[in-house]
N, C-alpha and C. Protein backbone atom coordinates (compact mmCIF):
# COMPACT_ATOMS: atom_id res chain seq x y z
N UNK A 1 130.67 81.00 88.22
CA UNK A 1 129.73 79.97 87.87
C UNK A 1 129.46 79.98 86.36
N UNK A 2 129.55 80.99 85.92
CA UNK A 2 129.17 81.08 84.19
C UNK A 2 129.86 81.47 83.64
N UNK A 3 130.87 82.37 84.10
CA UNK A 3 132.34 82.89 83.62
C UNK A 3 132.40 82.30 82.19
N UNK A 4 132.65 80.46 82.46
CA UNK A 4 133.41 80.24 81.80
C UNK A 4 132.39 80.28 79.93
N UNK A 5 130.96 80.17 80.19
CA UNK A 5 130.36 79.97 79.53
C UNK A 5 130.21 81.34 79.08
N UNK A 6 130.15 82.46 79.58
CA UNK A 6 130.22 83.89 78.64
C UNK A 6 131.55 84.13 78.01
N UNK A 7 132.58 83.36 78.41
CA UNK A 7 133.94 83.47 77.99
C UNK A 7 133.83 83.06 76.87
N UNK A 8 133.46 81.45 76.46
CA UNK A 8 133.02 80.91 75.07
C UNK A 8 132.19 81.63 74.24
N UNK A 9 131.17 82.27 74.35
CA UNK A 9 130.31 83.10 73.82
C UNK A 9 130.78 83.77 73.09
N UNK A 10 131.86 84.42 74.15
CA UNK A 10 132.67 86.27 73.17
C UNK A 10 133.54 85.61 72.36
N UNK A 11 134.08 84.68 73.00
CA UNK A 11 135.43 83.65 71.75
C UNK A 11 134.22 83.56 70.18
N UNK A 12 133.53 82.91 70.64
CA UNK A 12 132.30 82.40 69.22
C UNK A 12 131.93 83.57 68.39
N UNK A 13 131.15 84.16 69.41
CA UNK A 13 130.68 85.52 68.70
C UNK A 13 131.09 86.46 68.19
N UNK A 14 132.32 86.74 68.81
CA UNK A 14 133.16 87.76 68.59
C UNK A 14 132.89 88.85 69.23
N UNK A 15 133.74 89.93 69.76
CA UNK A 15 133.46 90.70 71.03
C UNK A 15 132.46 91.59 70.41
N UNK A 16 132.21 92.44 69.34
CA UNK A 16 131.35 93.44 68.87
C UNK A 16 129.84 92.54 68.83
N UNK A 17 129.79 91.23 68.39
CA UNK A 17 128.25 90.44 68.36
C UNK A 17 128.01 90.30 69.63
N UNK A 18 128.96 89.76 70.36
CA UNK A 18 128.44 89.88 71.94
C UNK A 18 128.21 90.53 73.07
N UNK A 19 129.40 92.08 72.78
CA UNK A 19 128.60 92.87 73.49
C UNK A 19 127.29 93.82 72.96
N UNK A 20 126.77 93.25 71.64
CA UNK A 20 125.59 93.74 71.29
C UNK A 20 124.42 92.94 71.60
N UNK A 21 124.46 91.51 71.65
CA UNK A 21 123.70 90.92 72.95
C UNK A 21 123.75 90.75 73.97
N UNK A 22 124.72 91.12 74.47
CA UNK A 22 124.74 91.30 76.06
C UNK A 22 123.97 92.78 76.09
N UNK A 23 123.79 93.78 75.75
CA UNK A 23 123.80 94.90 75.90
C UNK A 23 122.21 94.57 75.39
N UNK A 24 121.59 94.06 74.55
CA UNK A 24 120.00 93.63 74.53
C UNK A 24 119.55 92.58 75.59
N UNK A 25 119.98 91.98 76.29
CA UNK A 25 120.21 91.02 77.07
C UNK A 25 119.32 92.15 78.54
N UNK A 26 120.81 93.01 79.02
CA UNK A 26 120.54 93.89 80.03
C UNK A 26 119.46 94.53 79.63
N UNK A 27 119.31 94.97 78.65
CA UNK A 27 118.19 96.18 78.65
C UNK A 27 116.67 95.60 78.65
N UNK A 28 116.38 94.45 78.21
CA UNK A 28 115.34 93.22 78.59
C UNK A 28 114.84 93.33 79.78
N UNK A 29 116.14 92.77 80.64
CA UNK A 29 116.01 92.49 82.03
C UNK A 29 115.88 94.00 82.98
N UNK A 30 116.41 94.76 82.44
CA UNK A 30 115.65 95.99 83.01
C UNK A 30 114.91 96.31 82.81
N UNK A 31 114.14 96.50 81.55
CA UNK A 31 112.63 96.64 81.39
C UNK A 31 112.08 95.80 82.08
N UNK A 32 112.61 94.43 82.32
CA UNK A 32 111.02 93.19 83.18
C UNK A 32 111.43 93.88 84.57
N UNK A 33 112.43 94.71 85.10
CA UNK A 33 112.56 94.97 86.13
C UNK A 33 111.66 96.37 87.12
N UNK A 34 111.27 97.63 85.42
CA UNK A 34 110.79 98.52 85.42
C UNK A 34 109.30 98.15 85.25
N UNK A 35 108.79 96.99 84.57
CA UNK A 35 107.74 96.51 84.31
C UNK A 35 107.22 95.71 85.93
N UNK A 36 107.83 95.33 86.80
CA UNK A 36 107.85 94.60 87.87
C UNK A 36 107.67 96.40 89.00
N UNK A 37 108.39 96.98 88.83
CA UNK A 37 107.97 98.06 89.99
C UNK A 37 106.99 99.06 89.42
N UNK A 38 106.83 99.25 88.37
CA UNK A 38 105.35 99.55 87.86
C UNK A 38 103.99 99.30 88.25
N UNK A 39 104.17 98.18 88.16
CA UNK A 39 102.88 97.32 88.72
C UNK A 39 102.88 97.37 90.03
N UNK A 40 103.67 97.35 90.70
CA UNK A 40 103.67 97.32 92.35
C UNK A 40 104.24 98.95 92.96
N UNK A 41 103.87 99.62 91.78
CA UNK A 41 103.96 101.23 92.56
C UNK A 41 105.21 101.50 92.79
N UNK A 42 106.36 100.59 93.19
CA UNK A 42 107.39 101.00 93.59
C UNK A 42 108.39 102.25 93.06
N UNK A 43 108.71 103.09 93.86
CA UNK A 43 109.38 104.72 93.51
C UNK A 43 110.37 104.08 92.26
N UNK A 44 111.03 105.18 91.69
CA UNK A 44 111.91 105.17 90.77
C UNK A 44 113.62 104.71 91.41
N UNK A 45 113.66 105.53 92.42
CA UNK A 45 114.71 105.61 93.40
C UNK A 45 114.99 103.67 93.53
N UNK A 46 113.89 103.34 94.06
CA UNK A 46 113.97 102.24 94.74
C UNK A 46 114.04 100.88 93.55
N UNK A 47 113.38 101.66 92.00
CA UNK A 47 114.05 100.67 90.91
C UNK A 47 115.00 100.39 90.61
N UNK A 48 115.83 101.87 90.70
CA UNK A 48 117.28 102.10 90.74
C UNK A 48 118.32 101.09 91.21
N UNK A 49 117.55 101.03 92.71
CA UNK A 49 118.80 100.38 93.46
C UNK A 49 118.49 98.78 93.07
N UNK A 50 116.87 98.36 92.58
CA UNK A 50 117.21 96.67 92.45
C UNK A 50 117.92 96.41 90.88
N UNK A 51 117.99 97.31 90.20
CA UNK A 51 119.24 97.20 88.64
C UNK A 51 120.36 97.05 89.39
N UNK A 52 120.62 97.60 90.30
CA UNK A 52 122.21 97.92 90.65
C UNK A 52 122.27 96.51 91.32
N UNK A 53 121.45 96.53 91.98
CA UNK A 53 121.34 94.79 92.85
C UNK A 53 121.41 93.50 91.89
N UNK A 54 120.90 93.72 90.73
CA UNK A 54 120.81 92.62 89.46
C UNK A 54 122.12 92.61 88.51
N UNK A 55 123.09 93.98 89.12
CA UNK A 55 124.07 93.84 87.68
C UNK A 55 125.28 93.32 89.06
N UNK A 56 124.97 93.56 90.12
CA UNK A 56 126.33 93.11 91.30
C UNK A 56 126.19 91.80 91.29
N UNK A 57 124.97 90.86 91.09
CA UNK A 57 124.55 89.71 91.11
C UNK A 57 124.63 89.09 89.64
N UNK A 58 124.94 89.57 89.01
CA UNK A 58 125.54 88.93 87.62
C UNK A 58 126.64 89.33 87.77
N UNK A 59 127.11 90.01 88.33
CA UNK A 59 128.95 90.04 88.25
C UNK A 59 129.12 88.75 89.41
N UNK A 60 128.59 88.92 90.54
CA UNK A 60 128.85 87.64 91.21
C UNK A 60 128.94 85.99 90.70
N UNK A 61 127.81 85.97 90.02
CA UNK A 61 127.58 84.65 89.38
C UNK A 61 128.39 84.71 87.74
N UNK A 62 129.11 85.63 87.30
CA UNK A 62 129.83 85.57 86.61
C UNK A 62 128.85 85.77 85.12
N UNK A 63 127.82 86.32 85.10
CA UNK A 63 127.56 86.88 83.85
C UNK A 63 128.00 87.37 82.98
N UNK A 64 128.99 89.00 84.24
CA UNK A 64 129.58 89.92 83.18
C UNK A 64 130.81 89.22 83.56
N UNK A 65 131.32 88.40 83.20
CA UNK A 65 133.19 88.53 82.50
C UNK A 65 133.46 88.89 81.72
């Protein structure tokens, strides 16, 4: 679904600019993710597994190409 649009990105950016925003990108979205089971108590364990659930679901929808 987005493949093609992260594909253009790294073409534009060039692979070192883009995997340095992609790589601020993820670490964002894991903090709102650590910031989200914080607040709702949730174990560490169980943060764990919804990152792993958020990076299988950007490989699905084609984030990470």
């Amino acid at each position: 679904m987005f493949a093609p649009i992260v594909v253009l990105l790294r073409r534009l950016l060039g692979k070192a600019k883009f995997n340095q925003l992609r790589g601020k990108a993820i670490a964002i979205h894991a903090q709102a993710i650590t910031n989200f089971c914080d607040r709702l108590g949730i174990e560490s364990k169980e943060k764990q597994n919804l990152i792993r659930i958020a990076r299988d679901n950007g490989k699905r929808v084609g984030l990470l190409a």
